[in-house]
Protein backbone atom coordinates (compact mmCIF):
# COMPACT_ATOMS: atom_id res chain seq x y z
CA UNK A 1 -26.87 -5.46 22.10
CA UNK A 2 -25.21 -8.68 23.27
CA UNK A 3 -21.55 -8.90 23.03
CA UNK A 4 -19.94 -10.37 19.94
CA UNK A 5 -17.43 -13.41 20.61
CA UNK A 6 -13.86 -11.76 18.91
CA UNK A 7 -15.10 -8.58 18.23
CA UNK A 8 -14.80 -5.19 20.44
CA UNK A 9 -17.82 -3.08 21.09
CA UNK A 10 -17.55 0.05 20.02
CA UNK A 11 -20.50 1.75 21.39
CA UNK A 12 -19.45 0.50 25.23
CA UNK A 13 -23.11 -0.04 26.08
CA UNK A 14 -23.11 -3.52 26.71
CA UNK A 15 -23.35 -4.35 30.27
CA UNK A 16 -23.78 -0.28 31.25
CA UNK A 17 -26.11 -0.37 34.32
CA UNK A 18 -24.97 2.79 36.02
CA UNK A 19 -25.87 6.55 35.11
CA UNK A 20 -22.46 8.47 33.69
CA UNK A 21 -24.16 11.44 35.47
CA UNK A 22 -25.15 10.74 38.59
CA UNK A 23 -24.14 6.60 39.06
CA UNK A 24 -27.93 5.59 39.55
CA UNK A 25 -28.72 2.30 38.64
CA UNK A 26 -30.37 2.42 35.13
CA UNK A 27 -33.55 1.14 33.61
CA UNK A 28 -34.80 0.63 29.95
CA UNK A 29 -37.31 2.43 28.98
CA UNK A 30 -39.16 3.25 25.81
CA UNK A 31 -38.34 7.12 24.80
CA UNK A 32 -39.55 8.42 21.43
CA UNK A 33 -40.53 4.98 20.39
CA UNK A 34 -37.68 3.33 21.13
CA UNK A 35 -36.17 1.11 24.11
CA UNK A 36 -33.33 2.98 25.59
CA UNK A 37 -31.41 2.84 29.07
CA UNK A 38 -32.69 5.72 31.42
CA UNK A 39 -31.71 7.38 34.52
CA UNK A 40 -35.07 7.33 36.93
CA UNK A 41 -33.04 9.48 39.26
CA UNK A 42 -31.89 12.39 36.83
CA UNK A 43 -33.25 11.94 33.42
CA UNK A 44 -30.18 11.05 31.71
CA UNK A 45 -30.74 9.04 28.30
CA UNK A 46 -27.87 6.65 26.97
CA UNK A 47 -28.45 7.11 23.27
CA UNK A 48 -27.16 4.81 20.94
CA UNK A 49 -25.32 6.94 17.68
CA UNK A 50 -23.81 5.83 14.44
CA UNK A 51 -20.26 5.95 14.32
CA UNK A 52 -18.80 7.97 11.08
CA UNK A 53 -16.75 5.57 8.80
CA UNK A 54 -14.68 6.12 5.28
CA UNK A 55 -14.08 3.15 2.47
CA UNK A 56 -11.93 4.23 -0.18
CA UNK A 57 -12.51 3.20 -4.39
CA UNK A 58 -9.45 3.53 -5.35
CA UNK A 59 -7.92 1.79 -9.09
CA UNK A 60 -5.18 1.59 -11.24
CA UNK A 61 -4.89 0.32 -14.56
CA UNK A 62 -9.11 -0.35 -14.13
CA UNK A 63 -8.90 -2.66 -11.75
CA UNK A 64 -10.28 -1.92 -7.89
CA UNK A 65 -8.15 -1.89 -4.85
CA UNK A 66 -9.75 -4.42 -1.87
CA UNK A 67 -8.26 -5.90 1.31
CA UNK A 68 -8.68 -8.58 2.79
CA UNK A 69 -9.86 -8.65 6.69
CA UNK A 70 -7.58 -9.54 9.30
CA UNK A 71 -10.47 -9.35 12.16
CA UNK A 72 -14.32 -9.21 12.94
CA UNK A 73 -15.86 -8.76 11.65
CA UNK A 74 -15.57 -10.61 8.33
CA UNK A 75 -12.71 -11.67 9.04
CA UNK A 76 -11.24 -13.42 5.82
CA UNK A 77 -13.50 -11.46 3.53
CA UNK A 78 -12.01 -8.36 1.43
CA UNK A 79 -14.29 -5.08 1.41
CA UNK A 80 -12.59 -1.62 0.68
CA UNK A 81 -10.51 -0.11 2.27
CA UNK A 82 -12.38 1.52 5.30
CA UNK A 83 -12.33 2.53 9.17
CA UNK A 84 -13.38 4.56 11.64
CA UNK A 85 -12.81 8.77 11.71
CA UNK A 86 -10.82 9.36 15.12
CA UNK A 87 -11.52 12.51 17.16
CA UNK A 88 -10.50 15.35 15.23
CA UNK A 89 -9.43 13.90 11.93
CA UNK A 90 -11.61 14.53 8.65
CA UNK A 91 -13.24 12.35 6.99
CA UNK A 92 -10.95 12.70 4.13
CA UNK A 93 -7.77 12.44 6.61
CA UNK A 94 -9.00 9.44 7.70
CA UNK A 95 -9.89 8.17 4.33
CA UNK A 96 -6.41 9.04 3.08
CA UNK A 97 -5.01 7.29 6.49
CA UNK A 98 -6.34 4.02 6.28
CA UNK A 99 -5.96 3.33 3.02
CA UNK A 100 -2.01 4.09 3.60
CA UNK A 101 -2.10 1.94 6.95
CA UNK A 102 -4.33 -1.16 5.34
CA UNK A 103 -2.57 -1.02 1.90
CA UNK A 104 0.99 0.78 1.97
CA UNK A 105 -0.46 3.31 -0.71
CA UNK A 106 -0.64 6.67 -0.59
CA UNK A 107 -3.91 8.13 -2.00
CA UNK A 108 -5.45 11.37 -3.39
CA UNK A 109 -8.56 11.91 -2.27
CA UNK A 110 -10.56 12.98 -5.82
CA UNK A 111 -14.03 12.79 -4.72
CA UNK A 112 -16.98 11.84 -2.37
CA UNK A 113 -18.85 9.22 -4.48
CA UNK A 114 -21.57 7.81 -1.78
CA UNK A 115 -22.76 7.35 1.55
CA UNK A 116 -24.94 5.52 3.50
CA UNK A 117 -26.10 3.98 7.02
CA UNK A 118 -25.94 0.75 7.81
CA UNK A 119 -26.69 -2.03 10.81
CA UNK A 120 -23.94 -4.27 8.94
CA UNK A 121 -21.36 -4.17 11.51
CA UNK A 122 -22.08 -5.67 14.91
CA UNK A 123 -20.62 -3.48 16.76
CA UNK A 124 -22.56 -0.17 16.43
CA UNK A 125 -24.16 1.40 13.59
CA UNK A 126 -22.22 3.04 11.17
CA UNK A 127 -22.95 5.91 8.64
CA UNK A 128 -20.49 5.31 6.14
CA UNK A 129 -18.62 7.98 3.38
CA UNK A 130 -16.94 6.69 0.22
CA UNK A 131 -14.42 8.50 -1.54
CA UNK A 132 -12.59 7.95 -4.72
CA UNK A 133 -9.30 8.45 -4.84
CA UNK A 134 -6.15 8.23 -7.05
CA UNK A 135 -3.25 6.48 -6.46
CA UNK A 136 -0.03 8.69 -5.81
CA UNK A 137 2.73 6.34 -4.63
CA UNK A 138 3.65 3.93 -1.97
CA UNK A 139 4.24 0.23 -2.32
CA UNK A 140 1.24 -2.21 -2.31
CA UNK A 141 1.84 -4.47 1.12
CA UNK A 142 -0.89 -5.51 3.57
CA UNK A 143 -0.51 -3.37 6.89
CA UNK A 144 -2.50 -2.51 9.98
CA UNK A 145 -6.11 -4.99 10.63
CA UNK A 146 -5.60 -6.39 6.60
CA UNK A 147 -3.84 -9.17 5.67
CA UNK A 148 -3.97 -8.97 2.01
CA UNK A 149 -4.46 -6.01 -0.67
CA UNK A 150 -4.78 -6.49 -4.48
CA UNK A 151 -6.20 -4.86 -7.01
CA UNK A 152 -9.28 -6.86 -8.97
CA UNK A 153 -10.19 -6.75 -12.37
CA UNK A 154 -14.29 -5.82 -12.15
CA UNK A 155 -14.76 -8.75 -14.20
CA UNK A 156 -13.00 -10.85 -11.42
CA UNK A 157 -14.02 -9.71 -8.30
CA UNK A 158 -13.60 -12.25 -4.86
CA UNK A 159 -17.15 -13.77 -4.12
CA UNK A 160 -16.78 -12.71 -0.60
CA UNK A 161 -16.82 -9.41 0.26
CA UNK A 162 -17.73 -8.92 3.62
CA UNK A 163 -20.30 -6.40 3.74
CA UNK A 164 -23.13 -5.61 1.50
CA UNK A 165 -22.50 -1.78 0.65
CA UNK A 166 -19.46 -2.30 0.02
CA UNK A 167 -20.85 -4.72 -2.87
CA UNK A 168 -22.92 -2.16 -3.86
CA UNK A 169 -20.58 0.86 -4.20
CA UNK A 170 -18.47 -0.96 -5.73
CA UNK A 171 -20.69 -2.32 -8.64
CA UNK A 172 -22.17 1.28 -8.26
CA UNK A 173 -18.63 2.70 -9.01
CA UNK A 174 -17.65 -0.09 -11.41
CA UNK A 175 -21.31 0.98 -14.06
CA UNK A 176 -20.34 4.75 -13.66
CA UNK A 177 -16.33 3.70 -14.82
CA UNK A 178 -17.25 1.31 -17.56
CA UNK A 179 -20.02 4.06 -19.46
CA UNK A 180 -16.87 6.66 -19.00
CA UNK A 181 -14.82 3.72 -20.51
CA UNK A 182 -17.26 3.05 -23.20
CA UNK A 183 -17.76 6.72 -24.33
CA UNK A 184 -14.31 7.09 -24.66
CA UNK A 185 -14.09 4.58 -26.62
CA UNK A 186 -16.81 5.86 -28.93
CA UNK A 187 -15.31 9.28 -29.77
């Protein structure tokens, strides 16, 4: 991967050229089919792995909570709110914590709703977990890497929204709400 102008690697393999192991110099090489950096002098492969991510759909009064990105990537656009699981944390933790530290709401986590893998963000490959979740208190204010959070009506939803599945979930999310609005409705 080449490095991103304003955005941090995450997998910290651009510009590796020395073994971890042994502090060889290393070579690419194609293993299993695909080009990876090698150790000729111990064996050692640098694999590249998908980093474990949680977006949170989370509404009140039927409209869907977004925030608005502070930094790269898509910066300016709003997507879910979403980040990275740190060491030890699970996935609901960290579901529950960024939507308190991008939003100023505290959530309840009510269910996992979707997942998926995804080349979207430059920085590494993520495999991504959504969760639904209700809203339990707090006070709606921007915090942490957003710098706005609102709640949309489906019907009014911000053209740009920074990455794809989060589009998707969300119109995913939004069919399965309005046939549980509708058949209430109907009895």
């Amino acid at each position: 991967m080449k490095p991103i102008d304003g955005i941090d690697a995450q997998v910290n393999y651009e510009g590796l050229s020395y073994c971890p192991r042994c502090a060889s110099e290393l070579a690419e090489e194609r293993v299993r089919g695909v080009d990876r950096l090698r150790c000729p002098a111990c064996g050692y492969i640098f694999y590249v792995t998908p980093a474990p991510v949680t977006c949170v759909i989370a509404e009140r009064d039927g409209r869907v909570l977004l925030v608005r990105r502070r930094y790269p990537p898509g910066a300016g656009r709003w997507c879910l709110p979403a980040g990275f699981i740190e060491p030890g944390e699970s996935p609901e933790e960290c579901a529950v914590r960024e939507t308190r530290e991008e939003t100023g709401l505290h959530v309840i986590i009510t269910d996992i709703f979707d997942s998926w893998a995804t080349g979207e963000d430059p920085r590494t490959p993520v495999v991504s977990l959504a969760f639904t979740a209700r809203v339990a208190g707090g006070t709606l204010e921007a915090g942490d890497d957003a710098d706005d959070a609102r709640f949309f009506d489906p019907r009014d939803l911000p053209s740009d929204i920074a990455f794809e599945s989060h589009r998707r979930a969300i119109a995913k999310y939004i069919g399965i709400a309005s046939g549980r609005r509708t058949r209430k409705t109907e009895t």
